[in-house]
N, C-alpha and C. Protein backbone atom coordinates (compact mmCIF):
# COMPACT_ATOMS: atom_id res chain seq x y z
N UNK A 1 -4.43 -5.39 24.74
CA UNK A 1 -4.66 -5.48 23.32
C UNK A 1 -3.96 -4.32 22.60
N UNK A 2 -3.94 -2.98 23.38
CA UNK A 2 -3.34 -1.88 22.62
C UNK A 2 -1.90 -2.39 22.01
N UNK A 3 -1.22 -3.10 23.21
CA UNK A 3 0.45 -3.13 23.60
C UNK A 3 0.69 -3.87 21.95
N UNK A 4 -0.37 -4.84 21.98
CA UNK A 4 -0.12 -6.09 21.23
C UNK A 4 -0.07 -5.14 19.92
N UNK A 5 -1.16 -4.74 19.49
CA UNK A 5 -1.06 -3.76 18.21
C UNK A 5 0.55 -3.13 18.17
N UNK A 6 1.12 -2.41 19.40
CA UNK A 6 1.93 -1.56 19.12
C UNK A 6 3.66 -2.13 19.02
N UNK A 7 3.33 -3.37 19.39
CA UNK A 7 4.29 -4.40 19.20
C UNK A 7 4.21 -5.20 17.88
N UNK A 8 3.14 -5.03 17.69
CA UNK A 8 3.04 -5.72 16.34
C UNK A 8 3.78 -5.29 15.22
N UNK A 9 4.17 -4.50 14.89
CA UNK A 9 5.28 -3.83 13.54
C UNK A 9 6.73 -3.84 14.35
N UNK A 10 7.54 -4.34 14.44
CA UNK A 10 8.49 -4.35 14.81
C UNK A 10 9.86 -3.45 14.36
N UNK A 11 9.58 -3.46 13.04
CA UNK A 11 10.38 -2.87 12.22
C UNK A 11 10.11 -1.61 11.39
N UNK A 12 9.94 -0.79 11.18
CA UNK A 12 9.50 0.69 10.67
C UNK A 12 9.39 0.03 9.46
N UNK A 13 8.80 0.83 8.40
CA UNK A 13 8.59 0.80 7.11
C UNK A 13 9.82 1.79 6.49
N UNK A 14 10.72 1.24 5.25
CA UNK A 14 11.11 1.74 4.69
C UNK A 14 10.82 2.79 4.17
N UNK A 15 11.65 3.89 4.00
CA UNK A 15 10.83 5.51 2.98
C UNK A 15 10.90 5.17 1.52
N UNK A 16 9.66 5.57 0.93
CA UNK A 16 9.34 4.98 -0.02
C UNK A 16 9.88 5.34 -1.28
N UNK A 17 10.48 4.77 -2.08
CA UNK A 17 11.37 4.87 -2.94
C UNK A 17 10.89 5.04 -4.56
N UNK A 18 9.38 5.54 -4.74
CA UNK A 18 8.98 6.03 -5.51
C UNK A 18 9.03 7.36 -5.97
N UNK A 19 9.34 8.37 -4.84
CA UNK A 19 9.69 9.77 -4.95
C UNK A 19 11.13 9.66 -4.81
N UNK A 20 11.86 10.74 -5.02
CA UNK A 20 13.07 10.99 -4.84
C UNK A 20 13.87 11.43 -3.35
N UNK A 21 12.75 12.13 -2.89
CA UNK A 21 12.84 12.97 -1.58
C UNK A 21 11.94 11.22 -0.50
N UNK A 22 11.97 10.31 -0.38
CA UNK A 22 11.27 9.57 0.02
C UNK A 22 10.01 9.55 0.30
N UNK A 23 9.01 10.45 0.11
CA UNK A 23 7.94 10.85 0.35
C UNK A 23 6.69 9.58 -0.23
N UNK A 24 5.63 9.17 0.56
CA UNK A 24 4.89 8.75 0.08
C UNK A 24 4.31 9.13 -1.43
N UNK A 25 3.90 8.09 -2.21
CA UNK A 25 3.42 8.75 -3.19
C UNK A 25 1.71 9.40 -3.26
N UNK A 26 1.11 9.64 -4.21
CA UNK A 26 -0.39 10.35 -4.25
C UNK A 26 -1.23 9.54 -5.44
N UNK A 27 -1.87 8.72 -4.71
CA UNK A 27 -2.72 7.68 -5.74
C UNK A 27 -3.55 8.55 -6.52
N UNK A 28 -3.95 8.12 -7.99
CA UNK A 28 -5.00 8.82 -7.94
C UNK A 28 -6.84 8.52 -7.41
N UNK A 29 -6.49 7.31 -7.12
CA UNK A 29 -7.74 6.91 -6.25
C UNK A 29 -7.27 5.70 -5.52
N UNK A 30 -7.99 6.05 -4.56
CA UNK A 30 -7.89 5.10 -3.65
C UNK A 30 -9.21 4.37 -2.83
N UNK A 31 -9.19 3.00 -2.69
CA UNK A 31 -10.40 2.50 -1.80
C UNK A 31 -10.21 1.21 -1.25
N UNK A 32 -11.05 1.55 -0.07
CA UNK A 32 -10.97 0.63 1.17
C UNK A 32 -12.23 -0.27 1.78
N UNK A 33 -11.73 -1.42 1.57
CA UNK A 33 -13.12 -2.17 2.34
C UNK A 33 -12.66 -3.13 3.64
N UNK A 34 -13.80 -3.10 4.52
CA UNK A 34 -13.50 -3.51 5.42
C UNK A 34 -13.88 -5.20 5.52
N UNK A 35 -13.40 -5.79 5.77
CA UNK A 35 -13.55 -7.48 5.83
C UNK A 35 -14.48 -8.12 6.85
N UNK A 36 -15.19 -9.47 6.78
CA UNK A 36 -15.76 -9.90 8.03
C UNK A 36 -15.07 -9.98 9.01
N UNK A 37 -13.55 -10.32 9.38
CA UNK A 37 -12.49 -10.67 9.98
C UNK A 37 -11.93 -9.21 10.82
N UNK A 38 -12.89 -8.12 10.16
CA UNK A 38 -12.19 -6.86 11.21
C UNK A 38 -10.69 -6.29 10.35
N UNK A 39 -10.42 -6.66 9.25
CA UNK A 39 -9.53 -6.59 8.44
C UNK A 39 -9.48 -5.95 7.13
N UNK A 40 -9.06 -5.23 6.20
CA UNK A 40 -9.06 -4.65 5.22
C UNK A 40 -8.56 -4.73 3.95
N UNK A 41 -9.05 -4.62 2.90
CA UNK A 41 -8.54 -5.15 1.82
C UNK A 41 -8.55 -3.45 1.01
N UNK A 42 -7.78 -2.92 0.08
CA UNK A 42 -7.36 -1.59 -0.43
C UNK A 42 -6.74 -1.71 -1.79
N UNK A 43 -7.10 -0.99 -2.67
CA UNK A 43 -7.02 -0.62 -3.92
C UNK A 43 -6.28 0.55 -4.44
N UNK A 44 -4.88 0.90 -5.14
CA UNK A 44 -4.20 1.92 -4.87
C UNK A 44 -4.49 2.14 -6.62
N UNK A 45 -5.17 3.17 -7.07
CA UNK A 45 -5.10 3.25 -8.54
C UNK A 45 -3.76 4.14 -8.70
N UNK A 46 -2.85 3.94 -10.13
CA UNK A 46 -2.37 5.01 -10.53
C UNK A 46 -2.44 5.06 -12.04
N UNK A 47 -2.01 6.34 -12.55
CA UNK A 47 -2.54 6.34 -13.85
C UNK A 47 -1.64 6.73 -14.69
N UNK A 48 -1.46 6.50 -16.08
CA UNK A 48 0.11 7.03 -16.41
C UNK A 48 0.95 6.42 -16.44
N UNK A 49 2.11 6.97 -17.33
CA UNK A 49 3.44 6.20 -17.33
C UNK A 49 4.19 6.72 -15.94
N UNK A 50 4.13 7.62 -15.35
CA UNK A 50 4.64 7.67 -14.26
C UNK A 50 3.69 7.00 -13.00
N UNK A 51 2.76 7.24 -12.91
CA UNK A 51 1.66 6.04 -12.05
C UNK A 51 2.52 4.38 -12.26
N UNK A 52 2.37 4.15 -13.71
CA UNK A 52 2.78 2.48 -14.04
C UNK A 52 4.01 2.86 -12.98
N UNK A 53 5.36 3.02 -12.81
CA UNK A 53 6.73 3.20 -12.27
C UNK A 53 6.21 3.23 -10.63
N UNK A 54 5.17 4.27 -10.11
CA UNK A 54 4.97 4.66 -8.67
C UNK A 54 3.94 3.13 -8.57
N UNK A 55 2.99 2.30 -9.31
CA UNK A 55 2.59 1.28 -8.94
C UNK A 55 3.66 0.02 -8.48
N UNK A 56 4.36 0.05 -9.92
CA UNK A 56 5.23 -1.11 -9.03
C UNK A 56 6.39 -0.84 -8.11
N UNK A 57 6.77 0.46 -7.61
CA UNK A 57 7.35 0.39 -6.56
C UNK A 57 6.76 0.16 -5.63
N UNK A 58 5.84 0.68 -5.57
CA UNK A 58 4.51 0.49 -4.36
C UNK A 58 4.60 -0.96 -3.80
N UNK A 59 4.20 -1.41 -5.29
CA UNK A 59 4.06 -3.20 -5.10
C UNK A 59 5.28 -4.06 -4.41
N UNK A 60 6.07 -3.20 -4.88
CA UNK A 60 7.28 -4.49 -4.68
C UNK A 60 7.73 -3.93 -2.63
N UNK A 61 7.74 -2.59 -2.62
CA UNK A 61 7.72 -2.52 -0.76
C UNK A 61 6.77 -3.31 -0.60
N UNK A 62 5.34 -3.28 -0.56
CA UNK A 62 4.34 -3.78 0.38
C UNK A 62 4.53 -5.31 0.43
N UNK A 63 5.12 -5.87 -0.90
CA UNK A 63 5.72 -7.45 -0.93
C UNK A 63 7.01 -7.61 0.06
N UNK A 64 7.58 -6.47 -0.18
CA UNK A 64 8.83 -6.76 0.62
C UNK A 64 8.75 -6.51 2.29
N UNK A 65 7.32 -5.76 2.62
CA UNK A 65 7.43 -5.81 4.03
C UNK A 65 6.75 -6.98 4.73
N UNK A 66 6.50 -8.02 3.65
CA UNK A 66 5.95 -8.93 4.32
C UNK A 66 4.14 -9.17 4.13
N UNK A 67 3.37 -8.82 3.68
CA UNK A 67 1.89 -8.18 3.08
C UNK A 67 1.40 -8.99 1.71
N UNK A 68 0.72 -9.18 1.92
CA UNK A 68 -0.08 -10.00 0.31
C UNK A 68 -0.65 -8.25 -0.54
N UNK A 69 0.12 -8.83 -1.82
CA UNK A 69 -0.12 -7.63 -2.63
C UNK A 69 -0.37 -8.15 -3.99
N UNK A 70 -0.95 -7.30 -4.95
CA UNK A 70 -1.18 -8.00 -6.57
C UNK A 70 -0.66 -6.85 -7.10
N UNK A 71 -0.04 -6.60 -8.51
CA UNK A 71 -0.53 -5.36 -9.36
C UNK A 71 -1.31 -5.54 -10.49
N UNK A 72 -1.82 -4.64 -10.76
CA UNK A 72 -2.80 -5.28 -12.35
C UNK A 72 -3.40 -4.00 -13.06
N UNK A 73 -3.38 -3.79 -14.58
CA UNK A 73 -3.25 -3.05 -15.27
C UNK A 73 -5.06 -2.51 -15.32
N UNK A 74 -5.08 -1.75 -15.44
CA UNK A 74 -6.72 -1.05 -15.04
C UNK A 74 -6.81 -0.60 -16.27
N UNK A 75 -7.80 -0.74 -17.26
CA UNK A 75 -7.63 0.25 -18.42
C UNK A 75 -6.70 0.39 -19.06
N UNK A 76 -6.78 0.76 -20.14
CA UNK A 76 -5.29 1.37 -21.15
C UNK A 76 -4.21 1.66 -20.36
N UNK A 77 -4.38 2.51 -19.84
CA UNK A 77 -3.34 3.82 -18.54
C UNK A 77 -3.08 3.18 -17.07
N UNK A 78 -4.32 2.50 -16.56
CA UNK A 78 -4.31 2.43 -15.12
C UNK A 78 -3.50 1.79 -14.57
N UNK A 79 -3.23 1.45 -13.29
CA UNK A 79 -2.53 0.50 -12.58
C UNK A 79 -3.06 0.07 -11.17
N UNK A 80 -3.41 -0.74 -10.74
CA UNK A 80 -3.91 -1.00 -9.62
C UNK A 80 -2.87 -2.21 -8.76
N UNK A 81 -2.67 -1.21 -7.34
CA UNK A 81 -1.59 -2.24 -6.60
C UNK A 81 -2.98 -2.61 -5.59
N UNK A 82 -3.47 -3.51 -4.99
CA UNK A 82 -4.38 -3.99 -4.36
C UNK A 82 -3.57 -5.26 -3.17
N UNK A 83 -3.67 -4.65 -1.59
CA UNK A 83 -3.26 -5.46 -0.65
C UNK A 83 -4.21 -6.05 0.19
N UNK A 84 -3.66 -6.67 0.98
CA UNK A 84 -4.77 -7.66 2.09
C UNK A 84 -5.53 -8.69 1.50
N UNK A 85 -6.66 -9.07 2.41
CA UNK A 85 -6.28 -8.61 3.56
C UNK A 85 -5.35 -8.73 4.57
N UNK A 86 -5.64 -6.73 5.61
CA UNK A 86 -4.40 -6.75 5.97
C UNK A 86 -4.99 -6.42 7.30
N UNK A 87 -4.78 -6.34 8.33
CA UNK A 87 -4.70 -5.34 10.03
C UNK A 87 -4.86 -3.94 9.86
N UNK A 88 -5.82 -3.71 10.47
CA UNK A 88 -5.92 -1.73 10.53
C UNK A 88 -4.09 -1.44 11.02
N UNK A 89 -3.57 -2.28 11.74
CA UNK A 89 -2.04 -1.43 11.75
C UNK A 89 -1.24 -1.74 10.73
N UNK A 90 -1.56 -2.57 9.90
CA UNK A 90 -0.69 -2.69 8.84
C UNK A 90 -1.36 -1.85 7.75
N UNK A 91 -2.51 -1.61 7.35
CA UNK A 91 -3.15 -0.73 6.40
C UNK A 91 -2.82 0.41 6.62
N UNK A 92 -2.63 1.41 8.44
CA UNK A 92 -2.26 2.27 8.60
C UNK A 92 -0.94 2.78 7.80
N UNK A 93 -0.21 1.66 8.22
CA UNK A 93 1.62 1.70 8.38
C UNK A 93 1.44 1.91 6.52
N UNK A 94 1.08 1.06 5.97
CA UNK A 94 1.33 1.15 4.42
C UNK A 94 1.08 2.69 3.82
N UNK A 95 -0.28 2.85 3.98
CA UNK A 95 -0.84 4.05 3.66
C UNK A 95 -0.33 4.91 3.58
N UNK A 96 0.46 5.27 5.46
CA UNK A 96 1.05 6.70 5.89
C UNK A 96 2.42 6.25 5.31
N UNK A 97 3.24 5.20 5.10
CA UNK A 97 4.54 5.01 4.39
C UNK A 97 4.63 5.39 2.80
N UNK A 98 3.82 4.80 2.40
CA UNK A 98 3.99 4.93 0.87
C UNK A 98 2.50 5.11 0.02
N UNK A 99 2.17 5.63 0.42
CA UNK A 99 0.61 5.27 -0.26
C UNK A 99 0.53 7.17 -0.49
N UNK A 100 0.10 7.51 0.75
CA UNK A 100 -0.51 8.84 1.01
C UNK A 100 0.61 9.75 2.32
């Protein structure tokens, strides 16, 4: 079962193209629930006109690696990119790529 997990991403995650230096970006909140299925569903807030720009880049990798993703405007300011559900290795992979 490990192998299968570690075979499961085949392809690395792109560096995330919201920073300049590729660096994940820094939500300003973030939250995670866990599913009946053993699976996870996650909420990436950002806030701001620079949040709005770091949301939909966000959005458009996690679409482009293949991942069910939404974005949607939170408040006046907010932005919420919201994925899954997804696999603890794909929630990992997102997170540590572009998230955090």
């Amino acid at each position: 079962m490990i192998a299968e997990r570690t075979a499961r991403r085949e392809r690395p995650l792109a560096p995330s193209e919201a920073n300049p230096d590729g660096r994940p970006t820094r939500p300003d909140k973030l939250s995670i629930w866990p599913t009946e299925d053993e699976r996870f569903g996650i909420d990436v807030l950002y806030v701001g006109a620079q949040g709005h720009r770091r949301a939909e880049v966000v959005f458009r990798q996690i679409e482009a690696a293949g991942l069910p993703a939404a974005l949607r405007q939170e408040g006046e300011t907010g932005w919420i990119v919201r994925f899954g559900p997804v696999s603890r290795a794909d929630m990992l992979a997102v997170l540590n790529g572009y998230v955090w």
